[in-house]
C-alpha atoms as a PDB file:
ATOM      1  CA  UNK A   1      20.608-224.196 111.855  1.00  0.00           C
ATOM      2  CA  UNK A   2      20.583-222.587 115.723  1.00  0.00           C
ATOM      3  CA  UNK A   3      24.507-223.159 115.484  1.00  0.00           C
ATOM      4  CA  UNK A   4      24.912-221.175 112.380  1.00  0.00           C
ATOM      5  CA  UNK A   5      22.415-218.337 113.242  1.00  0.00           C
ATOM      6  CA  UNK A   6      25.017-217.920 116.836  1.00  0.00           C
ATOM      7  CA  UNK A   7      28.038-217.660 114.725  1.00  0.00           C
ATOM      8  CA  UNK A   8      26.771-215.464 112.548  1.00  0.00           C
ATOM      9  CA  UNK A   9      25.212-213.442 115.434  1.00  0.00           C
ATOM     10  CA  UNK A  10      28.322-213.631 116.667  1.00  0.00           C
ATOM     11  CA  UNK A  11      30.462-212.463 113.702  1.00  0.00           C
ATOM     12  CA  UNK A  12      28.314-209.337 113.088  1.00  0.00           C
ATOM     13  CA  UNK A  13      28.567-208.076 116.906  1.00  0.00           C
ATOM     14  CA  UNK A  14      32.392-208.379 116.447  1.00  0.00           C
ATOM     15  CA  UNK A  15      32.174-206.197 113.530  1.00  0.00           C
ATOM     16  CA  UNK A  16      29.915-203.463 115.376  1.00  0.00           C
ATOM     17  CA  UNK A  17      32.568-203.485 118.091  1.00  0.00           C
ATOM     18  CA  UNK A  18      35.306-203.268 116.217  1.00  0.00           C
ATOM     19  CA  UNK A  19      33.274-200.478 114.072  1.00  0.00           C
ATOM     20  CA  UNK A  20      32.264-198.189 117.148  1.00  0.00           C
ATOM     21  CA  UNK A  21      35.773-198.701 118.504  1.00  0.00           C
ATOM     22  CA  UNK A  22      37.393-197.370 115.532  1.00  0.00           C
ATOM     23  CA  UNK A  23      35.063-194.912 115.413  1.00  0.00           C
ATOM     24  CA  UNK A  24      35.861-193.695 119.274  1.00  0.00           C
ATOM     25  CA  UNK A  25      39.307-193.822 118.592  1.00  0.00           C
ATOM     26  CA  UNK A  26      39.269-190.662 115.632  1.00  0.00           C
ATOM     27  CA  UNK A  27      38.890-187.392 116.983  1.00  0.00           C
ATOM     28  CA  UNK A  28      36.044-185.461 116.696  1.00  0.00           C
ATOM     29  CA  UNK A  29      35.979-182.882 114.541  1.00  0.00           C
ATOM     30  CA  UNK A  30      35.894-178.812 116.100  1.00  0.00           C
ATOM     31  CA  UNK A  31      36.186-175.494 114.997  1.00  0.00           C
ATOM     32  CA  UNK A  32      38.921-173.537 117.495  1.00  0.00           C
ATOM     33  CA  UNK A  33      37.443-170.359 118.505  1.00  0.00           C
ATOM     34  CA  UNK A  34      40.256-167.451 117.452  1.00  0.00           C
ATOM     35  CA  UNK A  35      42.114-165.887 120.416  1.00  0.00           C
ATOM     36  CA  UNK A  36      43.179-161.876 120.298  1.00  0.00           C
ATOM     37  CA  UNK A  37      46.704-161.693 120.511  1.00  0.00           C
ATOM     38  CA  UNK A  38      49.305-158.932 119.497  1.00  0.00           C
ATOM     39  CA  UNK A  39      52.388-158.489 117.957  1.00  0.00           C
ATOM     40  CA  UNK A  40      54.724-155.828 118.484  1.00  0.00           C
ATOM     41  CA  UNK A  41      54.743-153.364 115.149  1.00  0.00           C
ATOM     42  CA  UNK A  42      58.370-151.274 114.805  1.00  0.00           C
ATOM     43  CA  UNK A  43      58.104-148.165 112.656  1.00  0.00           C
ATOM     44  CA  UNK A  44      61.384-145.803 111.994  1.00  0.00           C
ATOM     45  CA  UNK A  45      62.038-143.284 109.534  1.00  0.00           C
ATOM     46  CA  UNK A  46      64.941-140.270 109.373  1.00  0.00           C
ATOM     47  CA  UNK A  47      65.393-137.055 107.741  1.00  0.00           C
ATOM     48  CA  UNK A  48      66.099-137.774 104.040  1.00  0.00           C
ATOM     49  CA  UNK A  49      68.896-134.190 104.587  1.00  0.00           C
ATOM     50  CA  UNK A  50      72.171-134.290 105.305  1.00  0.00           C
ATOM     51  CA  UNK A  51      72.933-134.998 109.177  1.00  0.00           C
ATOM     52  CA  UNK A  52      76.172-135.678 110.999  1.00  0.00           C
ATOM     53  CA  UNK A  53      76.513-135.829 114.634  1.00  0.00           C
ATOM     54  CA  UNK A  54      72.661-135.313 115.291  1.00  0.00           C
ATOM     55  CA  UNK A  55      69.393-136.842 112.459  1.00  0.00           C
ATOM     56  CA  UNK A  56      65.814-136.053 113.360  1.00  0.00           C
ATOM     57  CA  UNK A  57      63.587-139.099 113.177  1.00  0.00           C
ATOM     58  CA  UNK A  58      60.827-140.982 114.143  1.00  0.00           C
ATOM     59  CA  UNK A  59      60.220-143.921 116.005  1.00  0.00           C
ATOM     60  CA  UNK A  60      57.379-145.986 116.347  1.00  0.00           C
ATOM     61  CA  UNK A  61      57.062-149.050 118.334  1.00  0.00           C
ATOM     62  CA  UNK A  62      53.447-150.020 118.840  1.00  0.00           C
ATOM     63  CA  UNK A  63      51.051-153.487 120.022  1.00  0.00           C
ATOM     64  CA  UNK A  64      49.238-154.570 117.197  1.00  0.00           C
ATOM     65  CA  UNK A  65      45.950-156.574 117.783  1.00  0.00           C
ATOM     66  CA  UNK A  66      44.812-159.629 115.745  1.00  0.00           C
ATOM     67  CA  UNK A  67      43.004-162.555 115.070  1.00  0.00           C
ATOM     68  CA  UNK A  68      39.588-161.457 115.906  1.00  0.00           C
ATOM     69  CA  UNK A  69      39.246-158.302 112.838  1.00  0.00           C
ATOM     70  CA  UNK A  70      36.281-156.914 114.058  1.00  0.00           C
ATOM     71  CA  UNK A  71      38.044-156.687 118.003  1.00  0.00           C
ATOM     72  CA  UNK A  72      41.577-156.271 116.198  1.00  0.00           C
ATOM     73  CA  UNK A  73      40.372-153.235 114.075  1.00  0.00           C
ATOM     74  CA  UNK A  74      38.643-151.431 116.893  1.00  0.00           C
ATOM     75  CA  UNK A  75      42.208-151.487 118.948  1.00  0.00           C
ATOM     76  CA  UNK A  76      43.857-150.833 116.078  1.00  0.00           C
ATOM     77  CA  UNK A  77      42.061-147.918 114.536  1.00  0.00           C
ATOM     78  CA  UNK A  78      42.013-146.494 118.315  1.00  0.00           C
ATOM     79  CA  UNK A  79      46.248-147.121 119.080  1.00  0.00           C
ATOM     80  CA  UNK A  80      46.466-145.295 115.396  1.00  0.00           C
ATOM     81  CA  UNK A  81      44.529-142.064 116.170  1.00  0.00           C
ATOM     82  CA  UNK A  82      46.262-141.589 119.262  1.00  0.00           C
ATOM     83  CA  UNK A  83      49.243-142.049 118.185  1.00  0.00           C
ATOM     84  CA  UNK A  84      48.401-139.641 115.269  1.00  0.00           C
ATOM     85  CA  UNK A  85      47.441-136.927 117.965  1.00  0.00           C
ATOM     86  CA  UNK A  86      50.572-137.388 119.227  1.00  0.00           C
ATOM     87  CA  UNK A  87      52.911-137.019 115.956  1.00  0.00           C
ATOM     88  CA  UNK A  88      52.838-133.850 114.537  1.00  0.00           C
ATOM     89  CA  UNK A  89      54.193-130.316 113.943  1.00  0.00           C
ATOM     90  CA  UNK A  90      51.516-127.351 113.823  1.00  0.00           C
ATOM     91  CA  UNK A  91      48.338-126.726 114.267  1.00  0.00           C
ATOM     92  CA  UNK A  92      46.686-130.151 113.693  1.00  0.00           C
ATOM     93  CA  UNK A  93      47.416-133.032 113.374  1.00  0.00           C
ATOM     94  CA  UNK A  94      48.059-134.948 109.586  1.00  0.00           C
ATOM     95  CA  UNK A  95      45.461-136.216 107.854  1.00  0.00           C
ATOM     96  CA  UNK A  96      47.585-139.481 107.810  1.00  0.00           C
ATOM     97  CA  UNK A  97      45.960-142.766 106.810  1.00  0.00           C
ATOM     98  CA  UNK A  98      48.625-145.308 108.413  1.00  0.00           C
ATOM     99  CA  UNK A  99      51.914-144.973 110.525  1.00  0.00           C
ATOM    100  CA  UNK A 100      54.149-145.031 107.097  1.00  0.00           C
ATOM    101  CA  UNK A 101      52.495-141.730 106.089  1.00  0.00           C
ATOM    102  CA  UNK A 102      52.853-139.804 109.231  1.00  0.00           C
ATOM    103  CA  UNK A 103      56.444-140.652 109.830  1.00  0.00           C
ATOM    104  CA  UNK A 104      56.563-138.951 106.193  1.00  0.00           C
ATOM    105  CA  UNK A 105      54.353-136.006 107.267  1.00  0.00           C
ATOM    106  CA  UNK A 106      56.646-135.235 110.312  1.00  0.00           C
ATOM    107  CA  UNK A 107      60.010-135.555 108.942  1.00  0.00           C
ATOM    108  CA  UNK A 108      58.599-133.597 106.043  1.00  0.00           C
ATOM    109  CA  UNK A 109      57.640-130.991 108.261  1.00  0.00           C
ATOM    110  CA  UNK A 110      60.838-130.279 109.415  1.00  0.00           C
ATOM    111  CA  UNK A 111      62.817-130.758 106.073  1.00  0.00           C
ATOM    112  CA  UNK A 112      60.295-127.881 104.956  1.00  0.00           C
ATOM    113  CA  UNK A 113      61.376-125.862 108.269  1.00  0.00           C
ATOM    114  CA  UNK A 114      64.613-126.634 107.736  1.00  0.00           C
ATOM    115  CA  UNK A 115      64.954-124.925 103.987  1.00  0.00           C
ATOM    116  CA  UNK A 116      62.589-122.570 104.803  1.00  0.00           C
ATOM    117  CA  UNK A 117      65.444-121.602 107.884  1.00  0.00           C
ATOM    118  CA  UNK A 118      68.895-123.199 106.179  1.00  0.00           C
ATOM    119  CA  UNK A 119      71.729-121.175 108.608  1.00  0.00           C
ATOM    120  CA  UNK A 120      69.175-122.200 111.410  1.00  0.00           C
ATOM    121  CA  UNK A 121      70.367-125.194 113.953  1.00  0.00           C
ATOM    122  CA  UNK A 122      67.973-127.327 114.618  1.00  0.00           C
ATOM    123  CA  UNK A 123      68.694-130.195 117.057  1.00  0.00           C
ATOM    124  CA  UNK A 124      66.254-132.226 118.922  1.00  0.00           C
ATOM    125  CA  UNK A 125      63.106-132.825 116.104  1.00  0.00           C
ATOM    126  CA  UNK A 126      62.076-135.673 117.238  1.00  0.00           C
ATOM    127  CA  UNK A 127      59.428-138.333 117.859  1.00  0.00           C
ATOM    128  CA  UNK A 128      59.301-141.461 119.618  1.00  0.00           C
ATOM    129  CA  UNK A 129      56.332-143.565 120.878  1.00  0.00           C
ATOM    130  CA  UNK A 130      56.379-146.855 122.836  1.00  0.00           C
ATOM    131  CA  UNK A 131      53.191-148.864 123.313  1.00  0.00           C
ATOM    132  CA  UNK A 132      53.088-152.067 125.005  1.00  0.00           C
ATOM    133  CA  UNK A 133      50.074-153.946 126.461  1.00  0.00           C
ATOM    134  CA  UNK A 134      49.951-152.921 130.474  1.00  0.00           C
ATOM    135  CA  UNK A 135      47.045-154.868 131.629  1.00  0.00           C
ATOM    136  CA  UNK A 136      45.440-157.987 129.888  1.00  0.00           C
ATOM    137  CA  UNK A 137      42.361-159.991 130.979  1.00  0.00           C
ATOM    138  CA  UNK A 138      39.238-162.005 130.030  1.00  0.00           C
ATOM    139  CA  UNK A 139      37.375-158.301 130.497  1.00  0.00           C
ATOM    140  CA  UNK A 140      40.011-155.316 130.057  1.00  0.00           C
ATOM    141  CA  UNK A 141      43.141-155.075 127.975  1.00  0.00           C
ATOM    142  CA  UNK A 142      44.749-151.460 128.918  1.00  0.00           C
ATOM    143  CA  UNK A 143      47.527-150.095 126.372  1.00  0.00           C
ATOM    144  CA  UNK A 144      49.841-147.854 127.375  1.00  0.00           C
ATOM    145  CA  UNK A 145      51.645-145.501 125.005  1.00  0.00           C
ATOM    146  CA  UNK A 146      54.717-143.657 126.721  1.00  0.00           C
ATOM    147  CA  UNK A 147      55.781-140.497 124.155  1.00  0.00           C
ATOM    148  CA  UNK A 148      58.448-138.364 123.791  1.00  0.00           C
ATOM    149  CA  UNK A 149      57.949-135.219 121.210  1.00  0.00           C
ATOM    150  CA  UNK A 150      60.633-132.316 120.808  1.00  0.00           C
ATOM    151  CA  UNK A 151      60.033-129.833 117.834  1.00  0.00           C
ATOM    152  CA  UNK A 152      62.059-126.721 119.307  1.00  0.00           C
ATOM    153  CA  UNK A 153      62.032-124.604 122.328  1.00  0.00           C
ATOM    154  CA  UNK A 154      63.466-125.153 125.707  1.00  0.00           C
ATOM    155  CA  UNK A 155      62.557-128.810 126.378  1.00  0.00           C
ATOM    156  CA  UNK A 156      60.523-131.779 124.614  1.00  0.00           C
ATOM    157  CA  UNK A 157      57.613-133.512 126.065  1.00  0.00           C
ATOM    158  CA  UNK A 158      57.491-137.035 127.095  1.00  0.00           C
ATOM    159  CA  UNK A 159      54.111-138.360 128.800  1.00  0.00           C
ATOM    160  CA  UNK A 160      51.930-141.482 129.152  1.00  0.00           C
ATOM    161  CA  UNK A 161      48.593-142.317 127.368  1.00  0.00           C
ATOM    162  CA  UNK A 162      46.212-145.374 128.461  1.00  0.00           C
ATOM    163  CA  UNK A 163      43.859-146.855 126.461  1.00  0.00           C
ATOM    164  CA  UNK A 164      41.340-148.471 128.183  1.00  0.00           C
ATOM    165  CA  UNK A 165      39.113-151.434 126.126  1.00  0.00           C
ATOM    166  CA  UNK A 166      36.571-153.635 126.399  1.00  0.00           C
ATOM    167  CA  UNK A 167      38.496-157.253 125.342  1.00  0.00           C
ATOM    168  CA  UNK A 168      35.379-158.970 124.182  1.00  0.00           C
ATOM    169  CA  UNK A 169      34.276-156.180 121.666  1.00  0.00           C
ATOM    170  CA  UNK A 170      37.524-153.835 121.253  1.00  0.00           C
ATOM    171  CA  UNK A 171      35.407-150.714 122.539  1.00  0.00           C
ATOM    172  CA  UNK A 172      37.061-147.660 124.040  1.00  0.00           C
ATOM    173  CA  UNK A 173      36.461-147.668 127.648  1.00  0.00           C
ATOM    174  CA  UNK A 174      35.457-144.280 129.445  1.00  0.00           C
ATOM    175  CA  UNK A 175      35.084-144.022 132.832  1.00  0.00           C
ATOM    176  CA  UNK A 176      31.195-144.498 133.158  1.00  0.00           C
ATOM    177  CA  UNK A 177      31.843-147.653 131.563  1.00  0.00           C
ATOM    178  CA  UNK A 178      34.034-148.852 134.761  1.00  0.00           C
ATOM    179  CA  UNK A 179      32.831-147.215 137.663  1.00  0.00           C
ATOM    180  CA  UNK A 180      29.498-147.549 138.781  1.00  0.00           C
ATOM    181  CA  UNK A 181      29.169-144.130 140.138  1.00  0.00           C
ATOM    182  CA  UNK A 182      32.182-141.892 138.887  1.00  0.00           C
ATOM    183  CA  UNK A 183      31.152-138.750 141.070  1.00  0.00           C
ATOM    184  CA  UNK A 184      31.521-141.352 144.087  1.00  0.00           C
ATOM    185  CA  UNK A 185      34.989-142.393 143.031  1.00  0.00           C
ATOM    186  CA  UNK A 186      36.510-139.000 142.354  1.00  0.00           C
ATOM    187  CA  UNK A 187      35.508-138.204 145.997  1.00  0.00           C
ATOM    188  CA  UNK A 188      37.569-141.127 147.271  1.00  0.00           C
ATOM    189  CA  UNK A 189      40.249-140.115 145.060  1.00  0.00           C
ATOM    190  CA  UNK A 190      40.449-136.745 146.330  1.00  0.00           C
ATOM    191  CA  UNK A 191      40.610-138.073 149.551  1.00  0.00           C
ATOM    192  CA  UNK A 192      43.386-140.325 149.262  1.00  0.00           C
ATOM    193  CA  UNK A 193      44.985-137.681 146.491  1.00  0.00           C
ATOM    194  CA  UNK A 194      45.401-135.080 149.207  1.00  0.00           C
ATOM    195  CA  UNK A 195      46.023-137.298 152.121  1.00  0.00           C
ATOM    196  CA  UNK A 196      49.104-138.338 149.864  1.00  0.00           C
ATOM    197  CA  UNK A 197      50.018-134.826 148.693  1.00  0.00           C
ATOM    198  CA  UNK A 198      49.538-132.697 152.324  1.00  0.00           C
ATOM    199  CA  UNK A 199      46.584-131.300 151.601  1.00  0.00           C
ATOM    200  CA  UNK A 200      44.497-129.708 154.390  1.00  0.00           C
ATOM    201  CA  UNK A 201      40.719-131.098 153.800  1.00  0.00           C
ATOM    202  CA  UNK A 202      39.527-127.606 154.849  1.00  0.00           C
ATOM    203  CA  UNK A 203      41.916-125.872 152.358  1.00  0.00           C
ATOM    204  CA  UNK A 204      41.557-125.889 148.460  1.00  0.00           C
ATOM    205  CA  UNK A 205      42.968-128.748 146.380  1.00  0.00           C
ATOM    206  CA  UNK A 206      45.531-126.232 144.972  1.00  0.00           C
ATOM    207  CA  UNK A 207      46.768-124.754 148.259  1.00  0.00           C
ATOM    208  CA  UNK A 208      50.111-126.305 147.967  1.00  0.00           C
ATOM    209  CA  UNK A 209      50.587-124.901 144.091  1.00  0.00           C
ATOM    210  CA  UNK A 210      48.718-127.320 142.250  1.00  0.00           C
ATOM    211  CA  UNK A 211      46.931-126.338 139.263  1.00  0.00           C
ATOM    212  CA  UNK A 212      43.507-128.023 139.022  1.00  0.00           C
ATOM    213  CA  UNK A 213      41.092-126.237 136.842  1.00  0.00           C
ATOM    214  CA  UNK A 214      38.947-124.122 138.687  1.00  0.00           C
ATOM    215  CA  UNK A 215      40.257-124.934 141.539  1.00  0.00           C
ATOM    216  CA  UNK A 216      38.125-128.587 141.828  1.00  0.00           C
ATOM    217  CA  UNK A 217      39.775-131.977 142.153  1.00  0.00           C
ATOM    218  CA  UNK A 218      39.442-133.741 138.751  1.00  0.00           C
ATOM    219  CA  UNK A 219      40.190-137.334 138.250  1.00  0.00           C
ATOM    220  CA  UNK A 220      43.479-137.607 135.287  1.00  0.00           C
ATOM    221  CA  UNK A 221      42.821-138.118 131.792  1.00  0.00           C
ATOM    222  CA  UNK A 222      44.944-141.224 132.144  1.00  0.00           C
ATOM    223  CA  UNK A 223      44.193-143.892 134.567  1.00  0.00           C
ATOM    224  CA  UNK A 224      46.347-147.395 134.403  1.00  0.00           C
ATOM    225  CA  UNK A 225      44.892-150.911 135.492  1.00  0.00           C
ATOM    226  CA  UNK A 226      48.111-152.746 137.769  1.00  0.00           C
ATOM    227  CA  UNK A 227      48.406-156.052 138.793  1.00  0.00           C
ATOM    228  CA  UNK A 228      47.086-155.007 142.454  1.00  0.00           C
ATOM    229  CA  UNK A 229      45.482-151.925 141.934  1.00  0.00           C
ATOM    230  CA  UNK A 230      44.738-148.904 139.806  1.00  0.00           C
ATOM    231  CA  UNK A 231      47.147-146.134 138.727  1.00  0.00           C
ATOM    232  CA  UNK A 232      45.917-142.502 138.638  1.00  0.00           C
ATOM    233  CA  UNK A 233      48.710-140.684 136.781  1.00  0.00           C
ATOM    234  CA  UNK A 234      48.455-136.793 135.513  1.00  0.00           C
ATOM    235  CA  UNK A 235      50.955-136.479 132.703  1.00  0.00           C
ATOM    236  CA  UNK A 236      52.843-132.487 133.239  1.00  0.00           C
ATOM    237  CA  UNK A 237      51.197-130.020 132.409  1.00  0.00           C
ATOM    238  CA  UNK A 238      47.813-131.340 133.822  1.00  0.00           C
ATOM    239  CA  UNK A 239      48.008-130.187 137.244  1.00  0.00           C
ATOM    240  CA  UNK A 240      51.403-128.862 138.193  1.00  0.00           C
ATOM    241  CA  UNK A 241      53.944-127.210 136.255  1.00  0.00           C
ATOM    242  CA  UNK A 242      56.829-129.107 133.743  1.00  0.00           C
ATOM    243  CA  UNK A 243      59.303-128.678 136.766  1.00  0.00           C
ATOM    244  CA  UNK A 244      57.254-130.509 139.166  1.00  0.00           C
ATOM    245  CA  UNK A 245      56.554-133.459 136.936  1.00  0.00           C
ATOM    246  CA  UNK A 246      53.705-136.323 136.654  1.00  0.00           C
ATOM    247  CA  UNK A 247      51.969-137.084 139.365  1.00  0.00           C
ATOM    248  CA  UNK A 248      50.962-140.604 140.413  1.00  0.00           C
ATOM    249  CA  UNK A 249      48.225-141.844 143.082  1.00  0.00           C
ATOM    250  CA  UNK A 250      47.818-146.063 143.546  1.00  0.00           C
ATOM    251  CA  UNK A 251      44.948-146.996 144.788  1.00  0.00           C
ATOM    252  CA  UNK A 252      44.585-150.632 145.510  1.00  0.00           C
ATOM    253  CA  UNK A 253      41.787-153.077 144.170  1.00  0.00           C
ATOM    254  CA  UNK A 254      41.192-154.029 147.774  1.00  0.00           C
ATOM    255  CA  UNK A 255      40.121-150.106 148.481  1.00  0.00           C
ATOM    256  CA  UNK A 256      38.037-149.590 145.537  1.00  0.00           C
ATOM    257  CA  UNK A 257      36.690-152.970 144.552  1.00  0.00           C
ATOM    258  CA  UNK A 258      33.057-151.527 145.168  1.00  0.00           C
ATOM    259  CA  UNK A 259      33.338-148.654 142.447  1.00  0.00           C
ATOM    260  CA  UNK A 260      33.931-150.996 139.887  1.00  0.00           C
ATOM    261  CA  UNK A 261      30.996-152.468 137.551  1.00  0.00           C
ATOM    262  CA  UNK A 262      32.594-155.593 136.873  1.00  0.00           C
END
């Protein structure tokens, strides 16, 4: 009886082995958490009017966020309205809904010009924007959208534009959301600013020609996160004339590491 009870003992603890082993051996079961990622988006559209050597158009070449909507749509909708600020002929800019209608709202503003004026030339109606992600990590993802306009006159327009968010939430980043004191930080930018651009510290910050509003150092509208260090860049227009261009100032993280929040 004894002998039979140990071989059946034994029988049913070689079965629980080989249960738990096959049970080790499948792989647990887990829900991947989505990554954001983008994809580059390519928009183009032409004058539907008779062109030969020269066709207005529109180009559109933007990153596209995805994977996470709620994140994904913030960027999105943000990339889009800028974009649509950028795009247009007149007063305002269209009440466009996605980038398919305002390439039709642009070249349809100059098809309209162009009947309304028929023995006028027009060369140069144009519109191109190209956004790529600058700056990616665990706590910023910075956008950058260089654009080129010309509707008439003696030149186009061709700038940068950063976007600034938040990569856990997709929120629009404004400078009191970086810098822990943003008063403190423009000081240290105008010091370095005219340090870099001959500028007397006794003498006004547009004794050289510069054209700061009222005469006070402002910080740009457009500030790029680099690899090493951050980017102030004024587009033209914002402090100096068209003829003397953008102006850059690179301050590196190793300067300013104590302005930032995070």
């Amino acid at each position: 009886m004894a002998k039979h009870l140990t071989l059946l003992l034994a029988a049913f603890m070689l079965f629980s082995c080989g249960k738990d082993k096959k049970n080790n051996d499948e792989e647990p079961l887990t829900e991947e958490t989505p990554v954001l990622a983008f994809t580059t988006k390519t928009y183009y559209k032409k004058t539907s009017l008779p062109c030969d050597d020269y066709c207005p158009s529109v180009s559109i070449k933007v990153p596209e966020a995805e994977n996470v909507p709620v994140v994904a749509d913030s960027i999105n909708n943000k990339v889009f309205n800028t974009v649509r600020g950028i795009v247009y002929f007149g007063e305002t800019p269209y009440k466009a809904a996605n980038y398919e209608d305002l390439m039709a709202s642009f070249m349809g503003s100059y098809e309209e010009l162009k009947k309304e004026f028929p023995d006028d030339v027009m060369t140069g109606f144009e519109a191109k924007i190209i956004g790529s992600v600058d700056y990616k990590t665990d706590s910023i993802i910075n956008i950058k959208l260089n654009n080129y306009t010309f509707t008439g006159g003696a030149h186009g327009y061709e700038g940068n534009r950063s976007l600034i968010f938040d990569a856990k939430t997709g929120k629009s980043l404004k400078y009191e959301d970086i810098f822990t004191d943003v008063s403190a930080f423009r000081q240290y930018a105008e010091k370095k600013f005219r340090e870099k651009f001959k500028i007397p510290a006794g003498k006004s910050i547009n004794a050289t020609g510069l054209l700061f509003e009222d005469d006070k150092f402002a910080l740009p509208l457009n500030i790029f996160f680099k690899e090493n260090g951050l980017l102030l860049f004024y587009n033209s227009y914002e402090i100096s004339s068209y003829a003397e261009g953008q102006k850059e100032l690179f301050l590196p993280y190793s300067e300013i590491d104590e302005f930032f929040k995070t």
